[in-house]
N, C-alpha and C. Protein backbone atom coordinates (compact mmCIF):
# COMPACT_ATOMS: atom_id res chain seq x y z
N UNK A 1 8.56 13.36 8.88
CA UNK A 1 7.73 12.20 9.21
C UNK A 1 8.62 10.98 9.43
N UNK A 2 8.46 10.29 10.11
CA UNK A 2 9.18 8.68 10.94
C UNK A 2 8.95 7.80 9.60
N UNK A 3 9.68 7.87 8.64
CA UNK A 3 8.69 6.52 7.80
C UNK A 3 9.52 4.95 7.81
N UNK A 4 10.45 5.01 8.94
CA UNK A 4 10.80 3.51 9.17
C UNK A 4 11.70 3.63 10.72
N UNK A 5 11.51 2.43 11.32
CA UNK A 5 12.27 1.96 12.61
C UNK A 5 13.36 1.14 12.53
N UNK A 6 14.56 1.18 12.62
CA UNK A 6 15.13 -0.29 12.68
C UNK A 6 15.99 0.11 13.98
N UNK A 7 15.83 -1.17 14.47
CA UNK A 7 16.50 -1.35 16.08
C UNK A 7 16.31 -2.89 16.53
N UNK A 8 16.22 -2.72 17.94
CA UNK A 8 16.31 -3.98 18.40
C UNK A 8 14.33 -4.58 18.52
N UNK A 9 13.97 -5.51 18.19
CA UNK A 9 12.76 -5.69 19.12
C UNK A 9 12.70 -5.94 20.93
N UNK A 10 11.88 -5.50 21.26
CA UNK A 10 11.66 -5.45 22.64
C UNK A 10 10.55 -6.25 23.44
N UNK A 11 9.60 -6.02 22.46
CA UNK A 11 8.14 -6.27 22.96
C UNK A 11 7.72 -7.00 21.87
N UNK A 12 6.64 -7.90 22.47
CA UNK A 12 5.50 -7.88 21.14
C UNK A 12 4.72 -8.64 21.18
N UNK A 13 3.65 -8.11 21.02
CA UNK A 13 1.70 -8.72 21.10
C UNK A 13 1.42 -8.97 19.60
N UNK A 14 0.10 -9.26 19.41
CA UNK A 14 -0.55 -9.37 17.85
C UNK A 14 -0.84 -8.26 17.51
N UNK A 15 -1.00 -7.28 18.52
CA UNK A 15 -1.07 -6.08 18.24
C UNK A 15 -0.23 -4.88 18.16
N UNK A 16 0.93 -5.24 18.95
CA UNK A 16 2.00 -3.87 19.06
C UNK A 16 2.83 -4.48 18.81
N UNK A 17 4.34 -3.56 19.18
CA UNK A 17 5.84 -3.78 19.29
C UNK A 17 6.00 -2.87 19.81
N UNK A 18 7.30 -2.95 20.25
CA UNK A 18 8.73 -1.83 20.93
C UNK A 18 9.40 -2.21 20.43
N UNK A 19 9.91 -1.07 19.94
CA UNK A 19 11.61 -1.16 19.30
C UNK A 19 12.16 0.02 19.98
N UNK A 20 13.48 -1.00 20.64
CA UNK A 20 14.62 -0.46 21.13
C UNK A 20 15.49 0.61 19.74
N UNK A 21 15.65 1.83 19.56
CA UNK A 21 16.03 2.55 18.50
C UNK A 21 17.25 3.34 19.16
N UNK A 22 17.98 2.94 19.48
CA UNK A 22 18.97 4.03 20.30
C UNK A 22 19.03 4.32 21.84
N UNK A 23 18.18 3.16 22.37
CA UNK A 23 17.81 3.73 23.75
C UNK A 23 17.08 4.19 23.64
N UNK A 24 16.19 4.79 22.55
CA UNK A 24 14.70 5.05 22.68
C UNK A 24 13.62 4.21 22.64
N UNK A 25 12.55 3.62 23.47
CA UNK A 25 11.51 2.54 22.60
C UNK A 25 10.31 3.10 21.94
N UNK A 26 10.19 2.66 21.20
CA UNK A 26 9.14 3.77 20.33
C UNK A 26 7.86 2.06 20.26
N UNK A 27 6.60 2.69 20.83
CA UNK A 27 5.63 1.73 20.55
C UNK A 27 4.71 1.81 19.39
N UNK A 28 4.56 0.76 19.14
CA UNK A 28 4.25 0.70 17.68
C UNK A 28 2.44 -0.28 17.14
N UNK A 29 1.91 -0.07 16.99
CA UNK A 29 0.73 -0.85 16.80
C UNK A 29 0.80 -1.01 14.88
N UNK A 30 0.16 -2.85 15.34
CA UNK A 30 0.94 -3.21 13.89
C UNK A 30 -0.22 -4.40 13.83
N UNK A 31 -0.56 -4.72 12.31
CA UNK A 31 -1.16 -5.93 12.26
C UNK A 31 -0.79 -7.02 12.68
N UNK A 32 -1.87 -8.04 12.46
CA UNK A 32 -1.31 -9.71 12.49
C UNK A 32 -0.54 -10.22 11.88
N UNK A 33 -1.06 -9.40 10.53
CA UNK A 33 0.46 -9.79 9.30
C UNK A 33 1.73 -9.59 9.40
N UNK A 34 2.03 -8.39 9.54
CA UNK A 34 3.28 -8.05 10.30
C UNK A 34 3.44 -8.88 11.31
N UNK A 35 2.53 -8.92 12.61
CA UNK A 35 3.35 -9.41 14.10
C UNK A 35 4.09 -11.07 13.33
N UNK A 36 3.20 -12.14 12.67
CA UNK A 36 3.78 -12.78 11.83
C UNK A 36 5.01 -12.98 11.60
N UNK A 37 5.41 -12.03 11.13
CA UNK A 37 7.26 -11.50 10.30
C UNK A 37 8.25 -11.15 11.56
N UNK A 38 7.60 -10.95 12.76
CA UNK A 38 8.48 -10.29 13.61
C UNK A 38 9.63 -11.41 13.78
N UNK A 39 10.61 -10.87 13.92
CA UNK A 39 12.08 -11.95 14.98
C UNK A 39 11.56 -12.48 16.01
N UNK A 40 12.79 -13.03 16.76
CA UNK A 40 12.25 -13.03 18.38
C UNK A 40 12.83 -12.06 18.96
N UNK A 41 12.43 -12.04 20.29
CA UNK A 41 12.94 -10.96 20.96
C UNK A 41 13.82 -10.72 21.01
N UNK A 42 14.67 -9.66 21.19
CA UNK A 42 15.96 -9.13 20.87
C UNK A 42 17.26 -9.29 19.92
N UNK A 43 15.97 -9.58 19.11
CA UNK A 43 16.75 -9.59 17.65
C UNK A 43 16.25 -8.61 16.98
N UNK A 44 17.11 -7.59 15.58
CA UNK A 44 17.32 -6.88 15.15
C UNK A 44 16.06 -6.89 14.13
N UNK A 45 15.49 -5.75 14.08
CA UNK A 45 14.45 -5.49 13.26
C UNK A 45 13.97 -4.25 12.23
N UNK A 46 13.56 -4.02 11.34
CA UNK A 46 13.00 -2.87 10.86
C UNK A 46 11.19 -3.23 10.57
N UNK A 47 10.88 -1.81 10.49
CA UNK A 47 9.12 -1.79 10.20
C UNK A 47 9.03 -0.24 9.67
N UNK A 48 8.43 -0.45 8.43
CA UNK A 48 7.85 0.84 7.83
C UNK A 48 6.53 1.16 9.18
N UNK A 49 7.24 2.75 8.74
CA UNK A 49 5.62 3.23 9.52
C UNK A 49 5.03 4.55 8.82
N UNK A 50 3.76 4.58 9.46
CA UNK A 50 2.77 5.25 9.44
C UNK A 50 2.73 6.22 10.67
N UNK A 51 3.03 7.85 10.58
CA UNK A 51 2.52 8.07 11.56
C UNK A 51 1.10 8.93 11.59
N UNK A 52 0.50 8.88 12.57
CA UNK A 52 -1.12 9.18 12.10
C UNK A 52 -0.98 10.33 13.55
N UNK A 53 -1.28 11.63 13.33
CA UNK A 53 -1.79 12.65 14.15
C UNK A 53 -3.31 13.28 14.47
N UNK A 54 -3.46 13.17 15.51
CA UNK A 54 -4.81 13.51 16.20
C UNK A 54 -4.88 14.85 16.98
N UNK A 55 -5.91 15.46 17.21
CA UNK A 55 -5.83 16.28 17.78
C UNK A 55 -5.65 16.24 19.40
N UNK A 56 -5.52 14.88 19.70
CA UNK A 56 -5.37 14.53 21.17
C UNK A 56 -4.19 13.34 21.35
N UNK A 57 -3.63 12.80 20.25
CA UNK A 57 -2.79 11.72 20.47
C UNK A 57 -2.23 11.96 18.80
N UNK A 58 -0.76 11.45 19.11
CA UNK A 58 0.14 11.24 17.91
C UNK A 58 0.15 9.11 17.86
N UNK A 59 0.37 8.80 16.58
CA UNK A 59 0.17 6.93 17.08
C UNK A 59 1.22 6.57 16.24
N UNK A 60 1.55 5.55 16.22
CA UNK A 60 2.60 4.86 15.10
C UNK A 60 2.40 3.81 15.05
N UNK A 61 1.99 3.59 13.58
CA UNK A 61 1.37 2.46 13.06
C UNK A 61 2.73 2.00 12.22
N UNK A 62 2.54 0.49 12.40
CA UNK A 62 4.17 -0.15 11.69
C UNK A 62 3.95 -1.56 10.63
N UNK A 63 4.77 -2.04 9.79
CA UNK A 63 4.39 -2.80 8.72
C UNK A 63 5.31 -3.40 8.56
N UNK A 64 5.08 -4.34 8.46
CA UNK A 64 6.91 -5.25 7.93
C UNK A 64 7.29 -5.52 6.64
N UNK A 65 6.02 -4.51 5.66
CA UNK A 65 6.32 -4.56 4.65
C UNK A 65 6.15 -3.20 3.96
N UNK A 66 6.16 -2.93 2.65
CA UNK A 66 6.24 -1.78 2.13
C UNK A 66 4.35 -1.55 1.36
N UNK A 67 4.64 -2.91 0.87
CA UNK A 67 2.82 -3.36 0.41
C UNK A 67 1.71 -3.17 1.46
N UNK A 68 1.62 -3.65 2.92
CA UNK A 68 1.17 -3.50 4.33
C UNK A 68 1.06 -1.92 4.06
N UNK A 69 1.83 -1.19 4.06
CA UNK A 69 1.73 0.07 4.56
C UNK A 69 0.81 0.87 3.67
N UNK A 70 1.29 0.75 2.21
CA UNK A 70 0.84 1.43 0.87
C UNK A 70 -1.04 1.06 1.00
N UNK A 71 -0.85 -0.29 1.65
CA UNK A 71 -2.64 -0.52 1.34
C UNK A 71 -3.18 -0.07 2.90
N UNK A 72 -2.73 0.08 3.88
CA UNK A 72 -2.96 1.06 4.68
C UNK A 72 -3.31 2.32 4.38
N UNK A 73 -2.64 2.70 4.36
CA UNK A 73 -2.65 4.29 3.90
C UNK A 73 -4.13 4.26 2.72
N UNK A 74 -4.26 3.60 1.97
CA UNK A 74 -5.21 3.44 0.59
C UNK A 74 -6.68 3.19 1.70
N UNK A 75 -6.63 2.35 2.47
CA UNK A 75 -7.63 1.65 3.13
C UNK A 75 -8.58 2.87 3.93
N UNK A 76 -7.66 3.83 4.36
CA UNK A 76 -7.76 4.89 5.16
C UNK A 76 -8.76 5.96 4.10
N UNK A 77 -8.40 5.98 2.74
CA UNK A 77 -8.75 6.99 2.23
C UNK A 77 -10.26 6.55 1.62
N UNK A 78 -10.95 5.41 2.19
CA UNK A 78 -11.98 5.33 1.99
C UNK A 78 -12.84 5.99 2.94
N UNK A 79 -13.91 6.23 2.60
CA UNK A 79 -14.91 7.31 3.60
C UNK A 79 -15.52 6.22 4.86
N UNK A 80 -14.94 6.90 5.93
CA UNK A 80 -15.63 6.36 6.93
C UNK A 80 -14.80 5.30 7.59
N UNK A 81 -13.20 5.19 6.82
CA UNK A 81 -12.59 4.24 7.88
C UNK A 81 -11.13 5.09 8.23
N UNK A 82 -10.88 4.87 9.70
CA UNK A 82 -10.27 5.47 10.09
C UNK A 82 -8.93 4.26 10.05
N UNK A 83 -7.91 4.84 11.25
CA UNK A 83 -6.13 4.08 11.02
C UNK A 83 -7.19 2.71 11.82
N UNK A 84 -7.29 2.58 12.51
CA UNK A 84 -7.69 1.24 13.59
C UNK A 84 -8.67 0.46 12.83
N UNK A 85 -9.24 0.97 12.11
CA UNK A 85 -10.33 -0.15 11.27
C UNK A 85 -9.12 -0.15 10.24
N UNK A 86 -8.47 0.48 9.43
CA UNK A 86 -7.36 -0.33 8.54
C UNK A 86 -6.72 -1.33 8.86
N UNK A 87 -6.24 -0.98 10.53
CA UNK A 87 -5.67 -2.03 11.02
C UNK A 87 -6.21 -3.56 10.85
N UNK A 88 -7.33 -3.01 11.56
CA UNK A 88 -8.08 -4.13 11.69
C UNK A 88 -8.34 -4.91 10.17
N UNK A 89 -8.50 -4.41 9.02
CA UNK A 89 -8.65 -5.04 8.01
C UNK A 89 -6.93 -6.16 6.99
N UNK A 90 -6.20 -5.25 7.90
CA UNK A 90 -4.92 -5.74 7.93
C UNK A 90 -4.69 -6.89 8.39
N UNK A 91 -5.49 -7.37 9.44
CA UNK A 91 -5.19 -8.17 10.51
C UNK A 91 -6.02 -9.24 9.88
N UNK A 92 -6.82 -8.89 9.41
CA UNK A 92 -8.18 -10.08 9.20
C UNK A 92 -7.40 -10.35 8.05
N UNK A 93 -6.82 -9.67 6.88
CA UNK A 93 -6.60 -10.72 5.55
C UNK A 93 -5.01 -10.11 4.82
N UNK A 94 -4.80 -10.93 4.37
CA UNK A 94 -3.27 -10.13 3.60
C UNK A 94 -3.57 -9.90 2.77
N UNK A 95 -2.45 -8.92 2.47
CA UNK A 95 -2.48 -8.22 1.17
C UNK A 95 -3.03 -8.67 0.00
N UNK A 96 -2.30 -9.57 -0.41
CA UNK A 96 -3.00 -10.47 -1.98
C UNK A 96 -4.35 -10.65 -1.43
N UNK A 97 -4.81 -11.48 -0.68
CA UNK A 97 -6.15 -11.98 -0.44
C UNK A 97 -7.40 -10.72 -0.78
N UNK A 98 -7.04 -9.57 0.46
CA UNK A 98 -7.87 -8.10 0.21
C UNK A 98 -7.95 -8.12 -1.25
N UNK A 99 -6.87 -7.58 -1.84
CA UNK A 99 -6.85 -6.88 -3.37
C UNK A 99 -7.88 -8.14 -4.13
N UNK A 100 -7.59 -9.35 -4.02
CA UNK A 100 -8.18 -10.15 -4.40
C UNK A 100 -9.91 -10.11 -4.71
N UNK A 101 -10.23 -10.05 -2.98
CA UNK A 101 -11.83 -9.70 -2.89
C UNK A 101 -12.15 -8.33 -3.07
N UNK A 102 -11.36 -7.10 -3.31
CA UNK A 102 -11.71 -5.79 -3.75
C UNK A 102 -11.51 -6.45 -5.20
N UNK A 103 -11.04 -7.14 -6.52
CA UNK A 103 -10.75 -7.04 -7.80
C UNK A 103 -11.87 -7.50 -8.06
N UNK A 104 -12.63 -8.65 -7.15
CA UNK A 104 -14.29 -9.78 -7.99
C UNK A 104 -14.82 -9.05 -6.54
N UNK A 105 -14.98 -8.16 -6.20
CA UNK A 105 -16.39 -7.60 -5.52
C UNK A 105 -16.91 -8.61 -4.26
N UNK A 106 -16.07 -9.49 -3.75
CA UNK A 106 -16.31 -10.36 -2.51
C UNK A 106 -16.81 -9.79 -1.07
N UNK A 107 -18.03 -9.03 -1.43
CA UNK A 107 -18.04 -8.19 -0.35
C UNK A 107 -19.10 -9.13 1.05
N UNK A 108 -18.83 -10.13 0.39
CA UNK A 108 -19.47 -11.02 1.60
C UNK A 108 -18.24 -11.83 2.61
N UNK A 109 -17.03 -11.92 1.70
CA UNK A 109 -15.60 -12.01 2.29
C UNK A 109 -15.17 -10.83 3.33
N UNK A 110 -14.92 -9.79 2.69
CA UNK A 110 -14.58 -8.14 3.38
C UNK A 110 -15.53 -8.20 4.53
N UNK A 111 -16.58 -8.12 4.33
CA UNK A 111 -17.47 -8.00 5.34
C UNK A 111 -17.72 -9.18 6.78
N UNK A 112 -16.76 -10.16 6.77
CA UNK A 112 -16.39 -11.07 7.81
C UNK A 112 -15.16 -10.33 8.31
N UNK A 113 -14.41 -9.62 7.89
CA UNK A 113 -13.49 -8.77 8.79
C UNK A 113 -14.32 -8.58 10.14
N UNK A 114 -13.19 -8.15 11.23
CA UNK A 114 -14.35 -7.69 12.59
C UNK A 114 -14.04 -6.00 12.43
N UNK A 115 -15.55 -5.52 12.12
CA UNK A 115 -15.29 -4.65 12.21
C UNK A 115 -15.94 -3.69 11.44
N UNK A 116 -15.73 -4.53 10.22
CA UNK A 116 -16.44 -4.07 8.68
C UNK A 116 -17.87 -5.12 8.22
N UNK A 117 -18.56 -3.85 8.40
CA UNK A 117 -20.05 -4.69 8.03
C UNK A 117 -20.31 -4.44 6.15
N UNK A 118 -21.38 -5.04 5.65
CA UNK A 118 -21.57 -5.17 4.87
C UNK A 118 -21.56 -3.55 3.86
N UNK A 119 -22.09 -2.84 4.53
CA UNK A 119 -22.20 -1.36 3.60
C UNK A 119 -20.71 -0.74 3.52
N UNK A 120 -19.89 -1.02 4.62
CA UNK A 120 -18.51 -0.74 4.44
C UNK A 120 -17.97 -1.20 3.77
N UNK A 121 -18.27 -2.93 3.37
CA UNK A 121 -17.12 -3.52 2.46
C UNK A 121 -17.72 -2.97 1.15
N UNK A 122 -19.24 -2.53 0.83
CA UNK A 122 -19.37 -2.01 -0.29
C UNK A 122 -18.59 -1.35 -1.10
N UNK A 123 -18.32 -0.26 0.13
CA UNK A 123 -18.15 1.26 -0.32
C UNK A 123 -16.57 0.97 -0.18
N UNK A 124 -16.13 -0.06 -0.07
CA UNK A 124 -14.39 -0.44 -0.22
C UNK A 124 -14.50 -1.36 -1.50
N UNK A 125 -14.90 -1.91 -2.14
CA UNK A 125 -15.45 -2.23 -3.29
C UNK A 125 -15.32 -0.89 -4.10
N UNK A 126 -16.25 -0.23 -4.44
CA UNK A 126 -16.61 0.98 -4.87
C UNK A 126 -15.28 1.57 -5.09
N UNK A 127 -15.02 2.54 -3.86
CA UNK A 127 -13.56 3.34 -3.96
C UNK A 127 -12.35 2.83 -4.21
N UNK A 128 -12.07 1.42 -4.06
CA UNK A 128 -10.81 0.98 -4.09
C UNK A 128 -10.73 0.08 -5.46
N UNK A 129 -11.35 -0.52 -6.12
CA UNK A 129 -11.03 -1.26 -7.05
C UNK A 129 -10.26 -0.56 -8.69
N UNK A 130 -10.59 0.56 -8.72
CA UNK A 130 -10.15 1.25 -9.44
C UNK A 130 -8.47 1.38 -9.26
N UNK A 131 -8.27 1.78 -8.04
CA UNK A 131 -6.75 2.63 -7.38
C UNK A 131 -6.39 0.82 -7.04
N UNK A 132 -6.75 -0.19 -7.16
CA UNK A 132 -5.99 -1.37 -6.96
C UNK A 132 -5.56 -2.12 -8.18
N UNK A 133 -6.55 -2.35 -9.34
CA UNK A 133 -6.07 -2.88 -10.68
C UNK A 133 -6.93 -4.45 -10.56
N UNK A 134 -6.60 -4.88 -11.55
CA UNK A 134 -7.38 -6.19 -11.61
C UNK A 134 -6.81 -7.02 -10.39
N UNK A 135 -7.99 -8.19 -9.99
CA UNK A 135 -7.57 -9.25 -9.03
C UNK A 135 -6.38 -9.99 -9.62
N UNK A 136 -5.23 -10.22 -8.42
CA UNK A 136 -4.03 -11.44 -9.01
C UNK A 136 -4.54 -12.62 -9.14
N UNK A 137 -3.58 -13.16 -10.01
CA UNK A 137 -4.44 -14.25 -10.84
C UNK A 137 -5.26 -14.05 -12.38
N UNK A 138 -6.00 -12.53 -12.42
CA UNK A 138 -6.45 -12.17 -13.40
C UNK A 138 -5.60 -11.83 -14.51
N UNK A 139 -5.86 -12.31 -15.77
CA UNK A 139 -4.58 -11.93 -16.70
C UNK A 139 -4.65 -10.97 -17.23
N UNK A 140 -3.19 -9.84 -16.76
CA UNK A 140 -2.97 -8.64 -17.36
C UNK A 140 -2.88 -8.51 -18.59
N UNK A 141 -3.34 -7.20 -19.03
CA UNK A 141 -3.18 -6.71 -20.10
C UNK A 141 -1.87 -6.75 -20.72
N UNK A 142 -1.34 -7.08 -21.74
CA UNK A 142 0.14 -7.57 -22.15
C UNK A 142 0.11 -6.23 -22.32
N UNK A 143 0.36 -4.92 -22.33
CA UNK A 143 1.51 -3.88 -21.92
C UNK A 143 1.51 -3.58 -20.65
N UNK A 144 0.36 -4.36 -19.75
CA UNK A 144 1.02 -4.49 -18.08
C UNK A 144 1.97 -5.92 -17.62
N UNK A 145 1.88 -6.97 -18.43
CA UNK A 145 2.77 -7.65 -18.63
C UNK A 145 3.98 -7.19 -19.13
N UNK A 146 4.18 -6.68 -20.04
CA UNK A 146 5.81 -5.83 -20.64
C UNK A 146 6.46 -4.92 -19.41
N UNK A 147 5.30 -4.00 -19.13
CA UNK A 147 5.86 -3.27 -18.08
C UNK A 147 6.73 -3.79 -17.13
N UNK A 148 6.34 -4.56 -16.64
CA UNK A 148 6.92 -5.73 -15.34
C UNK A 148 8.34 -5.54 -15.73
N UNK A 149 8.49 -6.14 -17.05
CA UNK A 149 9.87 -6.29 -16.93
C UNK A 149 10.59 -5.36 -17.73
N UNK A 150 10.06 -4.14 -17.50
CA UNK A 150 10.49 -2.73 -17.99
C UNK A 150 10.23 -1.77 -17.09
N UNK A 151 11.69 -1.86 -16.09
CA UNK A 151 11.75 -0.90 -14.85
C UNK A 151 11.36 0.52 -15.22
N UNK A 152 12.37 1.41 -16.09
CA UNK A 152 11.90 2.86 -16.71
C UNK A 152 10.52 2.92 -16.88
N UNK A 153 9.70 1.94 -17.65
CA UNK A 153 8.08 2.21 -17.98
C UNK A 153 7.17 2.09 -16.31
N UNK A 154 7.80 1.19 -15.73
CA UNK A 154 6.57 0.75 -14.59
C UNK A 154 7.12 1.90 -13.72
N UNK A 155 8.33 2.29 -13.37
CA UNK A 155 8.59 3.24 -12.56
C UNK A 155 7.75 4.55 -13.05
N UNK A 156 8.06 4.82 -14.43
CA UNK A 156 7.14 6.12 -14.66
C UNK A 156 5.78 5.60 -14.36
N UNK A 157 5.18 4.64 -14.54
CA UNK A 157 3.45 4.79 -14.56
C UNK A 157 3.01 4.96 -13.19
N UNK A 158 4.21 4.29 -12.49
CA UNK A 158 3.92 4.77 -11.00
C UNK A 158 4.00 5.91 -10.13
N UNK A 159 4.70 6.52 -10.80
CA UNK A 159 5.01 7.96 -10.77
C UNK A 159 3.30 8.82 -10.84
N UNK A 160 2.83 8.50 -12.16
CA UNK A 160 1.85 8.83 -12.58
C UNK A 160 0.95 8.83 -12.11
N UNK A 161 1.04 7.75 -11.34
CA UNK A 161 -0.85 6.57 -10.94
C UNK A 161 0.16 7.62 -9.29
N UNK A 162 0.86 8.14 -8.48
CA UNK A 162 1.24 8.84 -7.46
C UNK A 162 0.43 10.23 -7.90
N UNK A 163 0.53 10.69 -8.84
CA UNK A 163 -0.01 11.83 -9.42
C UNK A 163 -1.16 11.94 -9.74
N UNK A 164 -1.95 10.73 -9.51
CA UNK A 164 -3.67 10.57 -9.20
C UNK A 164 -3.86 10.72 -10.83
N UNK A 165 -2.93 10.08 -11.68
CA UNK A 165 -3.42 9.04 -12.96
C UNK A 165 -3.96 7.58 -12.58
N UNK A 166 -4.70 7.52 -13.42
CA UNK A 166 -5.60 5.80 -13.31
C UNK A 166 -4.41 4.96 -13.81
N UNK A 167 -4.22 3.91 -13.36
CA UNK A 167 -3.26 2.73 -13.67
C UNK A 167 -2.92 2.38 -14.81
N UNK A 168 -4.44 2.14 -15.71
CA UNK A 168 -3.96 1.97 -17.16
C UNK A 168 -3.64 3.07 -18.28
N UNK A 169 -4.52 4.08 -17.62
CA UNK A 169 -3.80 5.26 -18.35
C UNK A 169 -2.56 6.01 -18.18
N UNK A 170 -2.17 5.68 -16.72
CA UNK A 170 -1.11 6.07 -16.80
C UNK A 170 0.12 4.83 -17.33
N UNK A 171 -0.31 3.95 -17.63
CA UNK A 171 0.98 2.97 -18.24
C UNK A 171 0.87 3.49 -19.93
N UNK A 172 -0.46 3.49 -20.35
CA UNK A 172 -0.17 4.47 -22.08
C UNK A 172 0.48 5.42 -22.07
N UNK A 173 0.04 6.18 -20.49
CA UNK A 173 0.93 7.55 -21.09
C UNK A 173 2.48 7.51 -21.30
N UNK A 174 2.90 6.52 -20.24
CA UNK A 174 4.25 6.26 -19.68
C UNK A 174 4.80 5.24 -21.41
N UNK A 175 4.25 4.47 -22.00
CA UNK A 175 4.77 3.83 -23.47
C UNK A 175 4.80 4.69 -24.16
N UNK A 176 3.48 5.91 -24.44
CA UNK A 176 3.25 6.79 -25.36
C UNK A 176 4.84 7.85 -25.01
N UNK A 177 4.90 8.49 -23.89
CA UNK A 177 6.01 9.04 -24.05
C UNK A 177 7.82 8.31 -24.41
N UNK A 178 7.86 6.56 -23.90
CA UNK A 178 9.05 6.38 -24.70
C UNK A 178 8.94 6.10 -26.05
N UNK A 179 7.92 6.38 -26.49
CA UNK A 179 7.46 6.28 -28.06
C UNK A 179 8.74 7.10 -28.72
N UNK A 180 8.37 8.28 -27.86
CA UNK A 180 7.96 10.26 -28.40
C UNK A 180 9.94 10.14 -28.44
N UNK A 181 10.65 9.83 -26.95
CA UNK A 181 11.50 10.35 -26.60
C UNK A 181 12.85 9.06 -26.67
N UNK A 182 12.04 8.04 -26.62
CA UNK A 182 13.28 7.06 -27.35
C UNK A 182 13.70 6.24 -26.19
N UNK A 183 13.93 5.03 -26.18
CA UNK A 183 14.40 4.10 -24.73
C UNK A 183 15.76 4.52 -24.12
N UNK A 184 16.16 5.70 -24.32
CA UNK A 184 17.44 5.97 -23.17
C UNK A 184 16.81 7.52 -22.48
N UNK A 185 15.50 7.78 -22.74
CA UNK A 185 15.55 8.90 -22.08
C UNK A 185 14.86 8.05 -19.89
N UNK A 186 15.33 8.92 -19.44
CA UNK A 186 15.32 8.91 -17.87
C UNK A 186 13.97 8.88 -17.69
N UNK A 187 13.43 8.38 -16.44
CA UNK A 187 12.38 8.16 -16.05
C UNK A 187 11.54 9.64 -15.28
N UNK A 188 12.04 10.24 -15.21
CA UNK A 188 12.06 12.04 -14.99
C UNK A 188 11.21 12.73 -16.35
N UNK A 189 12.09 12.47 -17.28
CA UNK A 189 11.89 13.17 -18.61
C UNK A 189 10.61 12.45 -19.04
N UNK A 190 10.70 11.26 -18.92
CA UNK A 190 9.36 10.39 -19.21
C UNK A 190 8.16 10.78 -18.34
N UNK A 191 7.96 10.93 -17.35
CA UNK A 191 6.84 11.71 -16.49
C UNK A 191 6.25 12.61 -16.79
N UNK A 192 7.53 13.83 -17.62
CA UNK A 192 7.33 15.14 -17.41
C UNK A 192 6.59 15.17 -19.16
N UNK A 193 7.12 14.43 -19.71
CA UNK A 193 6.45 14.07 -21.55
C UNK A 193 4.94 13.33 -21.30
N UNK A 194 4.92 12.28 -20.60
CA UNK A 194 3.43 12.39 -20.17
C UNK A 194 2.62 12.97 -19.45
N UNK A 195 3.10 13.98 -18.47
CA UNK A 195 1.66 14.66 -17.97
C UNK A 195 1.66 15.87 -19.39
N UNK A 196 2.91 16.30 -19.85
CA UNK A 196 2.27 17.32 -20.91
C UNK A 196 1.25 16.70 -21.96
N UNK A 197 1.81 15.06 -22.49
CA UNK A 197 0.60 14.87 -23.57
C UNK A 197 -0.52 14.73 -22.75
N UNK A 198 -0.17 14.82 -21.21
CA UNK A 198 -2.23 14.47 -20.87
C UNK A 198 -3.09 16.07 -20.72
N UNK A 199 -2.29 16.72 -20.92
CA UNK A 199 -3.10 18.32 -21.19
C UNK A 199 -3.30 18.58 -22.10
């Protein structure tokens, strides 16, 4: 899978890019947020991507960030929205802002996207607030505060919450195992000590 470009920029709308990659241009459809971040032309660039396969077209969707992409991909796995309405929800709000109105249920916000009507921003409400965590701004739980600045713990919980653990349970599991195994064991060993205590 393509999961990043870096080359020259070539092109660029609010909606696409070209990147020059070797003498290859590879076109790229990308939010507002991203087009935002772009250089100017023919200056040197990278963009995470997405590539999305169809049974009639291959596409490449691109991000200028790593966050852009991750809530892409998330946006997608709600029922009923495909890569182009992610886009599109990309385009209408950034990152913080979205997570924001998915954390307090702003589904009268979401639903001014173009694109996304009211029963959609519901059901993005619904599915996503869980797999996103509280709104920023909202004050974390002080062992999601500790975490922060405890790479080994947040790396394992992320590991975890990858492994389709819930966020806060997977940060107990991830403390509960350097409980077990002691602050020099590896973030490997720590994974593998919490999915066993979660069986």
């Amino acid at each position: 899978m393509i999961t990043f470009l870096k080359g020259k920029l070539t092109d660029a709308l609010p909606t696409q890019a070209v990147i020059d990659v070797n003498g290859i241009g590879y076109e790229v459809l990308i939010p507002l947020s991203s087009f935002e971040k772009l250089p100017e032309l023919g200056q040197a660039v990278t963009l995470k991507t997405q590539l999305v396969v169809r049974e009639d077209s291959q596409t490449l969707y691109g991000f200028a960030t790593n966050d852009e992409r991750e809530l892409f991909r998330m946006i997608q796995g709600v029922s009923g929205i495909g890569p182009r309405l992610a886009l599109n929800v990309l385009s209408g709000m950034d990152v913080a802002s979205f997570k924001g109105a998915i954390g307090t249920g702003d589904v009268k916000r979401l639903s001014s996207i173009n694109g996304i009507g009211k029963k959609t921003a519901e059901r993005m409400v619904l599915e996503l607030k869980d797999k996103l965590g509280p709104a920023p701004g909202a004050a974390a739980p002080l062992g999601q505060a500790l975490a922060a600045h405890d790479k080994p713990i947040a790396d394992t919980a992320a590991a975890l919450e990858a492994l389709g653990t819930k966020p806060a349970e997977a940060l107990k599991a991830a403390q509960a195992a350097r409980a077990m195994l002691g602050p020099q064991a590896s973030v490997e060993k720590l994974v593998r000590a919490a999915l066993k205590g979660g069986k």
